[in-house]
Protein backbone atom coordinates (compact mmCIF):
# COMPACT_ATOMS: atom_id res chain seq x y z
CA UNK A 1 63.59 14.97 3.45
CA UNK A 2 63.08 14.20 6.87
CA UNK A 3 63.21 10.59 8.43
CA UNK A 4 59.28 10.18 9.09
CA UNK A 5 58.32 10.93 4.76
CA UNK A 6 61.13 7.87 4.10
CA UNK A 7 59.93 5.70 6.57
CA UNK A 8 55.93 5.82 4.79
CA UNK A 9 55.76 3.32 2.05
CA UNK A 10 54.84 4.16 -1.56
CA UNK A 11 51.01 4.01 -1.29
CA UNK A 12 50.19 5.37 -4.97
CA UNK A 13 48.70 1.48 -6.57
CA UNK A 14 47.42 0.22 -3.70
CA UNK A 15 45.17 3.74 -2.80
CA UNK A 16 44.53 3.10 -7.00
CA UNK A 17 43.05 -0.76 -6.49
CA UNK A 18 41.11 0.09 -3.06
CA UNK A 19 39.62 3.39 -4.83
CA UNK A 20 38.78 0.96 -7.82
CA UNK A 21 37.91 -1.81 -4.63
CA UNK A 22 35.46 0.73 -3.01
CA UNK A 23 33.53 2.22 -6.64
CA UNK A 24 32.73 -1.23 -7.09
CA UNK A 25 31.10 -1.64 -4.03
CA UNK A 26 29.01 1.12 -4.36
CA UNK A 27 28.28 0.48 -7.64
CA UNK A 28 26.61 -2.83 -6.76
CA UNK A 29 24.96 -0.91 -4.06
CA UNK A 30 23.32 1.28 -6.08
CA UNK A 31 21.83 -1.49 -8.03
CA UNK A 32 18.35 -2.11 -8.60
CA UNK A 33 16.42 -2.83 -5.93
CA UNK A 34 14.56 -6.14 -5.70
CA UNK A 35 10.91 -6.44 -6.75
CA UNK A 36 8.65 -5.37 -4.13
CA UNK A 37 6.45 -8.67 -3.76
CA UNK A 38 5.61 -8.14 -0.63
CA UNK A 39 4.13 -4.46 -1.32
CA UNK A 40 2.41 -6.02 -4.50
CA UNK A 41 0.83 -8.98 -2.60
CA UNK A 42 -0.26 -7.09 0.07
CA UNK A 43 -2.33 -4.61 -2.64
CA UNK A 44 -3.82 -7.84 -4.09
CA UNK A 45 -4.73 -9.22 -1.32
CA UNK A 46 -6.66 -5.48 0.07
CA UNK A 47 -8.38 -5.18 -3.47
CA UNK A 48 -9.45 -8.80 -3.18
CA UNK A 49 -10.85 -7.90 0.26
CA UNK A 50 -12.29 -4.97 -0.70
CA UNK A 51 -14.16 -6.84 -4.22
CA UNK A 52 -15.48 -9.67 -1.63
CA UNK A 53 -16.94 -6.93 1.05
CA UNK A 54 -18.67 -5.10 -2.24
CA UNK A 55 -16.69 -2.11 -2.45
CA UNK A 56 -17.21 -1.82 -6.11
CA UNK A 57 -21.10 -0.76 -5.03
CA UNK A 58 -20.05 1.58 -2.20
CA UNK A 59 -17.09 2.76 -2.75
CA UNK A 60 -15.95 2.58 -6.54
CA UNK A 61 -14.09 5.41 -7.10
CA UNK A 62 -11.09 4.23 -4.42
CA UNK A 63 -11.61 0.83 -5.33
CA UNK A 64 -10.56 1.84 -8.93
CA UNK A 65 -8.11 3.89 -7.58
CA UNK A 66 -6.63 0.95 -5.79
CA UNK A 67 -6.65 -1.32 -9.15
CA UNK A 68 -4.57 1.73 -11.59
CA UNK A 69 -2.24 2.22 -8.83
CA UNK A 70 -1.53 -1.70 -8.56
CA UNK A 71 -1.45 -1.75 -12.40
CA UNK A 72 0.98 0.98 -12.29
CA UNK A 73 3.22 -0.75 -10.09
CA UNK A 74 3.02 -3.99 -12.41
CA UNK A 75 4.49 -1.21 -15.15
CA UNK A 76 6.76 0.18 -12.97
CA UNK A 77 8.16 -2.85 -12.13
CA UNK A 78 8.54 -4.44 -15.80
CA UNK A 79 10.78 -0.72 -16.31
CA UNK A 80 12.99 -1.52 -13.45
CA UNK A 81 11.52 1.32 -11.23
CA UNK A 82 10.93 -0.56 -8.36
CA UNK A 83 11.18 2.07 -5.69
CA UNK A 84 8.37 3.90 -7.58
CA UNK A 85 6.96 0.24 -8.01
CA UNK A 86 6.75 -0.04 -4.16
CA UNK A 87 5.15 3.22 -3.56
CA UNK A 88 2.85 2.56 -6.28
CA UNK A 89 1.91 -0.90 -4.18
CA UNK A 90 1.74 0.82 -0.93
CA UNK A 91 -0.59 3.47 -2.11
CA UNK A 92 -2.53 1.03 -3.59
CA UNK A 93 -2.85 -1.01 -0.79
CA UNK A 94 -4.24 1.84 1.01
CA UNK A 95 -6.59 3.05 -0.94
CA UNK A 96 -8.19 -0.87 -1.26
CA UNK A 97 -8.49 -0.54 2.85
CA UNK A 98 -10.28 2.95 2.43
CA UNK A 99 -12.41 1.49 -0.18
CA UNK A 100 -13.18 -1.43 2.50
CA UNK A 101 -13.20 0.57 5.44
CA UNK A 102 -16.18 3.08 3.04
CA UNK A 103 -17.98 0.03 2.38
CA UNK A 104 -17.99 -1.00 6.09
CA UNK A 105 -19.13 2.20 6.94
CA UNK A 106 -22.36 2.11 4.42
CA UNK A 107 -23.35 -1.12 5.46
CA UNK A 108 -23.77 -0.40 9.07
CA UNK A 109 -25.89 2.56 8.26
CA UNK A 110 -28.07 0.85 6.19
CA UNK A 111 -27.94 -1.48 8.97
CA UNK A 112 -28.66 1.30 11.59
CA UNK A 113 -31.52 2.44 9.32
CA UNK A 114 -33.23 -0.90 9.00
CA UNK A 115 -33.20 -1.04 12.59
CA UNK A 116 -34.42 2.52 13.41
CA UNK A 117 -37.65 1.95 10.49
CA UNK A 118 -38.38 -1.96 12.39
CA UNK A 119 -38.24 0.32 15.87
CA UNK A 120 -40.67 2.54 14.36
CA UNK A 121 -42.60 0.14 13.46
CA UNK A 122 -42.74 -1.56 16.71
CA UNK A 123 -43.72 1.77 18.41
CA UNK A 124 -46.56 2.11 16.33
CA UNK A 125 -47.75 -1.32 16.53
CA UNK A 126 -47.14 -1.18 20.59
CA UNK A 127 -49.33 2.36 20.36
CA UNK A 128 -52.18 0.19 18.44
CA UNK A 129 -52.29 -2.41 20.65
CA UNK A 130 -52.39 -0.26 23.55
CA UNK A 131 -55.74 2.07 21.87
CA UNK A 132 -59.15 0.36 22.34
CA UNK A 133 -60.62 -0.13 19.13
């Protein structure tokens, strides 16, 4: 043997405890996620929205999207899948802002058609009033 493999220490149980040291680590990093609360409230508070703006009449089909998705992530989240849980949430949440942004949309153009038929009828009253009778 030469002199530098007798000068390097025996290394065999401490390489065994930091392997042992490091799996352990990573095993608590690969845990389970924390709930996504933040990604549920923020789908609560979008379907809420949407409810109070009146989505159910103008745009049901995404605002019932928007509910299963959120009551998927509920499920997902009482089986521990809470990455799934999240995206569940976040797609959710989306679909309650489509649902709102739909409903904005109809309004102003029933708006916009209220106030064309009121301009019609302001023409033709303005043409009457300008005939002699």
């Amino acid at each position: 043997m030469n002199q530098t493999t007798r000068a390097m220490p025996r290394r065999g149980p401490f390489a065994a405890a930091g392997l042992a040291g490091a799996l352990m680590l990573l095993g608590a990093c690969a845990s389970t996620p924390p709930a996504p609360d933040s990604a549920l409230d923020a789908a609560r508070t979008a379907i809420s929205n949407a409810e109070r703006a009146d989505a159910s009449h103008y745009a049901g089909a995404e605002l019932g999207e928007a509910r299963q998705k959120l009551a998927l992530a509920d499920d997902a989240v009482r089986a521990d899948s809470m990455v799934l849980a999240e995206q569940l949430a976040q797609n959710s949440r989306v679909q309650a802002e489509l649902a709102s942004a739909r409903t904005a949309t109809a309004k102003a153009a029933e708006v916009n058609k209220e106030m064309e038929l009121g301009a019609d009828a302001l023409t033709e009253e303005m043409q009457r009033a300008g005939e002699p009778q």
